[in-house]
PDB file of N, CA and C in Angstrom:
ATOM      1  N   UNK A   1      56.959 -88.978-143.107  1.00  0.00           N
ATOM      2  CA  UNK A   1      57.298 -87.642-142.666  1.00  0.00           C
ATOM      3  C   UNK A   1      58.266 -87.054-143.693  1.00  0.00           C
ATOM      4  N   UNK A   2      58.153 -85.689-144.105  1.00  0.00           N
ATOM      5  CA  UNK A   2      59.208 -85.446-145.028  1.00  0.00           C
ATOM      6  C   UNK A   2      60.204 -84.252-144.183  1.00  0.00           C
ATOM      7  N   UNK A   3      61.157 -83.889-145.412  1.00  0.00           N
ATOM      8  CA  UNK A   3      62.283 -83.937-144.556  1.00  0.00           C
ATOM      9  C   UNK A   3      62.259 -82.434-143.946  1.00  0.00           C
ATOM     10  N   UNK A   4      61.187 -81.620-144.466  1.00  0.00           N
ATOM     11  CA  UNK A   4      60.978 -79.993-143.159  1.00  0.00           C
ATOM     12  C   UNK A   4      60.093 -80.416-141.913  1.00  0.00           C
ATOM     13  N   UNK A   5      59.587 -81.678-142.002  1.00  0.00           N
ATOM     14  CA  UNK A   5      58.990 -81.770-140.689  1.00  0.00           C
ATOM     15  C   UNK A   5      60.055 -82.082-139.727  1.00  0.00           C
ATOM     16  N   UNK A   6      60.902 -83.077-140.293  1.00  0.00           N
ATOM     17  CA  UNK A   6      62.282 -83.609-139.199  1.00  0.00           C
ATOM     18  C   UNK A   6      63.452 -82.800-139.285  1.00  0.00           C
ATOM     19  N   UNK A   7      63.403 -81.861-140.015  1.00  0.00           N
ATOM     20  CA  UNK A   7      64.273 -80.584-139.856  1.00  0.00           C
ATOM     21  C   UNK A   7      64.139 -79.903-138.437  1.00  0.00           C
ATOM     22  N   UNK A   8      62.744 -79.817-138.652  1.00  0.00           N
ATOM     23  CA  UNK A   8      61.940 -78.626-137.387  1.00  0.00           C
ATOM     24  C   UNK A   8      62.589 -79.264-135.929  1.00  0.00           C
ATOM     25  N   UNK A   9      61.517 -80.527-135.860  1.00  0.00           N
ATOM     26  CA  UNK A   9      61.976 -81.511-135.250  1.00  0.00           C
ATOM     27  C   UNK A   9      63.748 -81.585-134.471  1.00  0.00           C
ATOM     28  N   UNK A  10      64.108 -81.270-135.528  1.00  0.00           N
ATOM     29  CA  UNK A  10      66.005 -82.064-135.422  1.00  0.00           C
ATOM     30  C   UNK A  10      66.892 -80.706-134.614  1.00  0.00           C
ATOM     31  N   UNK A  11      66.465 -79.254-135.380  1.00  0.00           N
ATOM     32  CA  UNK A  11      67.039 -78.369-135.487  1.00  0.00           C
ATOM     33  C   UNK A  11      66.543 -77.157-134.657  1.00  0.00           C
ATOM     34  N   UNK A  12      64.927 -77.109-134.842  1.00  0.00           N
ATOM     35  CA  UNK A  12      63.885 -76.368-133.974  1.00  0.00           C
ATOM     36  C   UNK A  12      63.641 -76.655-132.380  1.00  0.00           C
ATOM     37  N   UNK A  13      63.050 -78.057-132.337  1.00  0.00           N
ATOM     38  CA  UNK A  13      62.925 -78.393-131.042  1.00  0.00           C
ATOM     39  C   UNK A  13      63.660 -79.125-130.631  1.00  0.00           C
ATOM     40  N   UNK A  14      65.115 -79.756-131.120  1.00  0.00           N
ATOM     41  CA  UNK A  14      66.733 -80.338-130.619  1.00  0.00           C
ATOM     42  C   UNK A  14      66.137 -81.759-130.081  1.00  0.00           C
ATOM     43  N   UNK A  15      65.795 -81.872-131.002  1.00  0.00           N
ATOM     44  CA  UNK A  15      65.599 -83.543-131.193  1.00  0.00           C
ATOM     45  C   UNK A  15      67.357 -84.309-131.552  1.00  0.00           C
ATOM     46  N   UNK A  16      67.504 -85.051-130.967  1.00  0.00           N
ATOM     47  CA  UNK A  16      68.530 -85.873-131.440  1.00  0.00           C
ATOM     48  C   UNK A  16      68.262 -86.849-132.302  1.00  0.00           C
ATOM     49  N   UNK A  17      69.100 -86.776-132.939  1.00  0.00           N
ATOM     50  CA  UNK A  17      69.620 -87.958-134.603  1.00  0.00           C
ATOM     51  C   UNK A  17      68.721 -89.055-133.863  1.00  0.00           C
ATOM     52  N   UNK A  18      69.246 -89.596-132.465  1.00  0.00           N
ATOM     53  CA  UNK A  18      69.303 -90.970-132.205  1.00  0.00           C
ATOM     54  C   UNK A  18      67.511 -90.651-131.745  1.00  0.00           C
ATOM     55  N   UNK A  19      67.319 -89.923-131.187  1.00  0.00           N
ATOM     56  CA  UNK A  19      65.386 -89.600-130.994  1.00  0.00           C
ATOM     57  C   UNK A  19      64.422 -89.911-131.807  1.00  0.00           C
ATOM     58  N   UNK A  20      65.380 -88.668-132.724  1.00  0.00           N
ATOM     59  CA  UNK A  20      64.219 -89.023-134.366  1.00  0.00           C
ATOM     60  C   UNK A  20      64.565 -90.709-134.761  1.00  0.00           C
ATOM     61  N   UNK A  21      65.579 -91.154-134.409  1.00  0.00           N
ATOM     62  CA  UNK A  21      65.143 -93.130-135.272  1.00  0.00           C
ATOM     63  C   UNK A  21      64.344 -93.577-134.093  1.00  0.00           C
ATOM     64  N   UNK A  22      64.437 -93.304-133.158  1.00  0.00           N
ATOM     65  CA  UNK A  22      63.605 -93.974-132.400  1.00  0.00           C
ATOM     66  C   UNK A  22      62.044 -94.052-132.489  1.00  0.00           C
ATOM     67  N   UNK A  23      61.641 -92.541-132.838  1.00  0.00           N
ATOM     68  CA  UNK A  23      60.552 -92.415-133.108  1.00  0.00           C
ATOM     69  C   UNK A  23      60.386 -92.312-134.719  1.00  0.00           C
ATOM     70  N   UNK A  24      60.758 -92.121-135.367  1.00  0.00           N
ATOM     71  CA  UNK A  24      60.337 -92.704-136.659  1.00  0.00           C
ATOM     72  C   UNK A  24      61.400 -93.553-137.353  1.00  0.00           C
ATOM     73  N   UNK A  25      61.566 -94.814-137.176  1.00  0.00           N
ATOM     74  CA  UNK A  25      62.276 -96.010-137.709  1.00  0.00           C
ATOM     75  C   UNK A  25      61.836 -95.894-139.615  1.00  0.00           C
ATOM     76  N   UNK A  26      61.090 -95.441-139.864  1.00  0.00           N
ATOM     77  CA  UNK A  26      60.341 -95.756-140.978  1.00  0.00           C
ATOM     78  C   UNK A  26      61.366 -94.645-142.131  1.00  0.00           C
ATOM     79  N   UNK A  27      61.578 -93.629-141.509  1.00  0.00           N
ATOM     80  CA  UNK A  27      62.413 -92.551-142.031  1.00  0.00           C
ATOM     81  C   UNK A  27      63.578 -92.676-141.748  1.00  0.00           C
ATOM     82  N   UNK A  28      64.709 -93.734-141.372  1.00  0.00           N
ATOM     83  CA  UNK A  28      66.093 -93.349-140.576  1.00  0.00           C
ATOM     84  C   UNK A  28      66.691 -93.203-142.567  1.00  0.00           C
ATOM     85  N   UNK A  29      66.508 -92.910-143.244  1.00  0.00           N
ATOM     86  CA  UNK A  29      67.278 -92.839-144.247  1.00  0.00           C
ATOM     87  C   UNK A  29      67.073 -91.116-144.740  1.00  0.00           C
ATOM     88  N   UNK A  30      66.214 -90.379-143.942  1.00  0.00           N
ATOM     89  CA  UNK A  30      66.155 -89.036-144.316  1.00  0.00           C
ATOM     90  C   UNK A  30      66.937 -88.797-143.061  1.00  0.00           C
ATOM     91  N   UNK A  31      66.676 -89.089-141.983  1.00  0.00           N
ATOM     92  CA  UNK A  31      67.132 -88.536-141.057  1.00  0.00           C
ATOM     93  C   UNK A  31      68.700 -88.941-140.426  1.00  0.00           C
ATOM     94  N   UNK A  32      69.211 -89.516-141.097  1.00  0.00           N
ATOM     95  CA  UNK A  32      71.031 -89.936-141.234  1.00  0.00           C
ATOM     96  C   UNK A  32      71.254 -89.072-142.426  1.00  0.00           C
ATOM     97  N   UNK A  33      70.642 -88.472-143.526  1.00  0.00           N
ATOM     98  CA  UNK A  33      71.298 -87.379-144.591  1.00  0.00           C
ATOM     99  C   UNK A  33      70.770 -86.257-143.501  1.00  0.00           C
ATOM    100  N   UNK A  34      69.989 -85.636-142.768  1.00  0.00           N
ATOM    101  CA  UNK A  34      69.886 -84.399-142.200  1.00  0.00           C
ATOM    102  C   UNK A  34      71.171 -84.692-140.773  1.00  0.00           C
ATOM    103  N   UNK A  35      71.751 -85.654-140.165  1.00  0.00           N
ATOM    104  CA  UNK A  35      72.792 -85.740-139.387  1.00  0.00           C
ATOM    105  C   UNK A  35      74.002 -85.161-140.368  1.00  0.00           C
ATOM    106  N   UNK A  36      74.311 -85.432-141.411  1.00  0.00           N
ATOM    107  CA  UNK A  36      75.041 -84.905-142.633  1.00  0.00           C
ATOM    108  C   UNK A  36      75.102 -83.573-142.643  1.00  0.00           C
ATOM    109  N   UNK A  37      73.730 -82.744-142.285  1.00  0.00           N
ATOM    110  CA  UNK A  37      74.022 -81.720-142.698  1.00  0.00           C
ATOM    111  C   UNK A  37      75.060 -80.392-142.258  1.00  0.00           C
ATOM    112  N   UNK A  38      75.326 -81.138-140.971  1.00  0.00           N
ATOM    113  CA  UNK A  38      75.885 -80.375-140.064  1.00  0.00           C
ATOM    114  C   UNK A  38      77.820 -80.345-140.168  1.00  0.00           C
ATOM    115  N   UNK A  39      77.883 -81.613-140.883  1.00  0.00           N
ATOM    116  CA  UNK A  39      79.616 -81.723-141.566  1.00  0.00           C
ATOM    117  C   UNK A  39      79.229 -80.648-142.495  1.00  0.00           C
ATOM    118  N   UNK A  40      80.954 -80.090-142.748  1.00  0.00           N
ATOM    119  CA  UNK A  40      81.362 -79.032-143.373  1.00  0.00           C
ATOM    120  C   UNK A  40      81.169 -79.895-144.528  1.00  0.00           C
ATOM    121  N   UNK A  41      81.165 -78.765-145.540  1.00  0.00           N
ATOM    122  CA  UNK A  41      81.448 -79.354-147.509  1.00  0.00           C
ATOM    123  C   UNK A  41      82.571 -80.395-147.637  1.00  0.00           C
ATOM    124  N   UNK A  42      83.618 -80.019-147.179  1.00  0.00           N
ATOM    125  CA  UNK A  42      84.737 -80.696-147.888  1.00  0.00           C
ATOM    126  C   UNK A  42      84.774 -81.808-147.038  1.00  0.00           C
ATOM    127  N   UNK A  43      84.491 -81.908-146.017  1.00  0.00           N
ATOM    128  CA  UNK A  43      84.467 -83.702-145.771  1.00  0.00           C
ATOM    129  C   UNK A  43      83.193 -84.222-146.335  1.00  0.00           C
ATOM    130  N   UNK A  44      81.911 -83.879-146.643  1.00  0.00           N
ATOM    131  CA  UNK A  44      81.102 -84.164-147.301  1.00  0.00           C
ATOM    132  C   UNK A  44      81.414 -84.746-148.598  1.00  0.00           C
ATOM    133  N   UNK A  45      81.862 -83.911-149.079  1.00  0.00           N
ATOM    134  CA  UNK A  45      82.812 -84.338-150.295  1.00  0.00           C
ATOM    135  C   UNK A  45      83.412 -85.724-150.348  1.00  0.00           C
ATOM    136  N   UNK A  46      84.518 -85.366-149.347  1.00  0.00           N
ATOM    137  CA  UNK A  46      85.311 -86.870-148.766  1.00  0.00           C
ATOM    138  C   UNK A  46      84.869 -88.079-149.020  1.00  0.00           C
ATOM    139  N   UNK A  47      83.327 -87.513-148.035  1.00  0.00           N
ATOM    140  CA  UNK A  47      82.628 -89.175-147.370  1.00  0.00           C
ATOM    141  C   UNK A  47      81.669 -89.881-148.384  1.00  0.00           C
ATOM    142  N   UNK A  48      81.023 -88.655-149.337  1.00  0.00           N
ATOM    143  CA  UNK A  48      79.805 -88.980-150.128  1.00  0.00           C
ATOM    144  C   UNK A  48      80.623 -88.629-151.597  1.00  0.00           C
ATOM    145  N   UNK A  49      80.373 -90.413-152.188  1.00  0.00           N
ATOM    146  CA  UNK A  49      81.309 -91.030-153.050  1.00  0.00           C
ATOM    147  C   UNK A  49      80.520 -90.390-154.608  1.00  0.00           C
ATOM    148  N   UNK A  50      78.900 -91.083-154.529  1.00  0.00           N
ATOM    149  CA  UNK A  50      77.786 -90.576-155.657  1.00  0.00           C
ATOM    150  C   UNK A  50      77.789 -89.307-155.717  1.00  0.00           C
ATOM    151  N   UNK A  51      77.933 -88.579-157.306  1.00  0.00           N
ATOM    152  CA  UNK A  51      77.671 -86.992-156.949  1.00  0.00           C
ATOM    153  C   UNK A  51      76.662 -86.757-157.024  1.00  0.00           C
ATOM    154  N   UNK A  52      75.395 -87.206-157.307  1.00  0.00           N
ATOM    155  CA  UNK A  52      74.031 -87.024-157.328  1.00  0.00           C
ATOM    156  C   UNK A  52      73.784 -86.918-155.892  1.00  0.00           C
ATOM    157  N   UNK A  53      74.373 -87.847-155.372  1.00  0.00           N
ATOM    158  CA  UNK A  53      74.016 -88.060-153.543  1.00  0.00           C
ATOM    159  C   UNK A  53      74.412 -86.776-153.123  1.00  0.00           C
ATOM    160  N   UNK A  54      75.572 -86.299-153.535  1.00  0.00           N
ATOM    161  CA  UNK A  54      76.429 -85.110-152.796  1.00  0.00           C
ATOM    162  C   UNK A  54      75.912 -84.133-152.841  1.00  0.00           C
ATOM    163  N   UNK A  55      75.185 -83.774-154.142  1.00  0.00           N
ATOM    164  CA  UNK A  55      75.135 -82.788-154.766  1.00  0.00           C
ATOM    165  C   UNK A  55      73.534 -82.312-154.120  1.00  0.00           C
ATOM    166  N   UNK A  56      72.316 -83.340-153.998  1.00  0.00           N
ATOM    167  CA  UNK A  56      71.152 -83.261-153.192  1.00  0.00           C
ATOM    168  C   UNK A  56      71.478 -82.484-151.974  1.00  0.00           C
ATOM    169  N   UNK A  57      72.749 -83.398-151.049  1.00  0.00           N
ATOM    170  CA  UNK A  57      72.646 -83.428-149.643  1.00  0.00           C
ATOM    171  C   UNK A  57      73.870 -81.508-149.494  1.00  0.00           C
ATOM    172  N   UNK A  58      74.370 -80.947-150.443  1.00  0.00           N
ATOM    173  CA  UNK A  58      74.400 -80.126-150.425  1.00  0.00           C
ATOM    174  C   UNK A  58      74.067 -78.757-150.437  1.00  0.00           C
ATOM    175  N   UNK A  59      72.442 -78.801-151.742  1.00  0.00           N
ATOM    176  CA  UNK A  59      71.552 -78.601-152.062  1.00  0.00           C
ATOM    177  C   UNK A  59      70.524 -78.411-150.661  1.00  0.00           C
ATOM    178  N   UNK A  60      70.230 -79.475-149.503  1.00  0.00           N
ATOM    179  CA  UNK A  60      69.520 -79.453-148.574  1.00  0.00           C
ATOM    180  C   UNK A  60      70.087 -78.713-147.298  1.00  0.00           C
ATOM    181  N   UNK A  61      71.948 -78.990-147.515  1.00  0.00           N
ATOM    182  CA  UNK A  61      72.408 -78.189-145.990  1.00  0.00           C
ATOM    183  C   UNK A  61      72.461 -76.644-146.462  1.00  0.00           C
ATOM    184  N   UNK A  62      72.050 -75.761-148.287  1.00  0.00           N
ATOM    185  CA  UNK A  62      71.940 -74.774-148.338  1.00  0.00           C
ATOM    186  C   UNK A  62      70.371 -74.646-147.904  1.00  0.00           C
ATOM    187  N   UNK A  63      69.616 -75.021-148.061  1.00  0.00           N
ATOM    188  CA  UNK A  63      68.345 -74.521-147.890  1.00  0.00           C
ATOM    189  C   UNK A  63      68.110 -74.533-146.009  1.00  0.00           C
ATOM    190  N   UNK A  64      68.786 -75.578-145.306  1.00  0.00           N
ATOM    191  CA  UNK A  64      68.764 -75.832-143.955  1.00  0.00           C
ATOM    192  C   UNK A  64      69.569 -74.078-143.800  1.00  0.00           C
ATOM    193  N   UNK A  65      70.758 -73.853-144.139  1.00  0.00           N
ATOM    194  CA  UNK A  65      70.944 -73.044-143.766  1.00  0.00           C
ATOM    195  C   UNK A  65      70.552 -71.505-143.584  1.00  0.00           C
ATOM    196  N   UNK A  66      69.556 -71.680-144.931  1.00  0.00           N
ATOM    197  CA  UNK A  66      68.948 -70.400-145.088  1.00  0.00           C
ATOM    198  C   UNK A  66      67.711 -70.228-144.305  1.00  0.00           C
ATOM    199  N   UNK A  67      66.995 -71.152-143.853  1.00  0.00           N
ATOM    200  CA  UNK A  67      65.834 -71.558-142.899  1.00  0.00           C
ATOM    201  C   UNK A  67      66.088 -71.260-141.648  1.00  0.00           C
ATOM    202  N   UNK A  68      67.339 -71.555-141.183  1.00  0.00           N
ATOM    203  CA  UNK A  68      68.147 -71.354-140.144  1.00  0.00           C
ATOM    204  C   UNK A  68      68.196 -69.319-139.243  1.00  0.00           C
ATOM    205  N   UNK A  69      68.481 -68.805-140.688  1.00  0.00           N
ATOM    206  CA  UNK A  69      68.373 -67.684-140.304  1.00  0.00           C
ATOM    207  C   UNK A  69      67.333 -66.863-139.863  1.00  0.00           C
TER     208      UNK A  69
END
């Protein structure tokens, strides 16, 4: 599953973090960075050490947000 289907999923029809692993175990590594998306920047910052990592999962809570609207 990629990560606008479990967006929809997460954000659209209020699926919970803990739902989506239940039902797709296979993905819990997209769907623990889309739980992410919802911390502000600067603890993001904080928590996510790699800036490549940071810099993706920042990259995704702008596009979440613009989808959003």
């Amino acid at each position: 599953m990629d990560y606008k289907d479990l967006f929809k999923l997460k954000f659209e029809k209020g699926l919970s973090t803990i739902e989506l692993e239940e039902r797709y175990p296979e993905d819990i590594d997209k769907i623990a960075k889309l739980a992410l998306i919802d911390l502000p920047q600067d603890v993001l910052r904080k928590i996510i050490r790699d800036k490549k990592e940071l810099l993706a999962l920042i990259d995704l809570k702008k596009s979440a947000e613009v989808s959003r609207i």
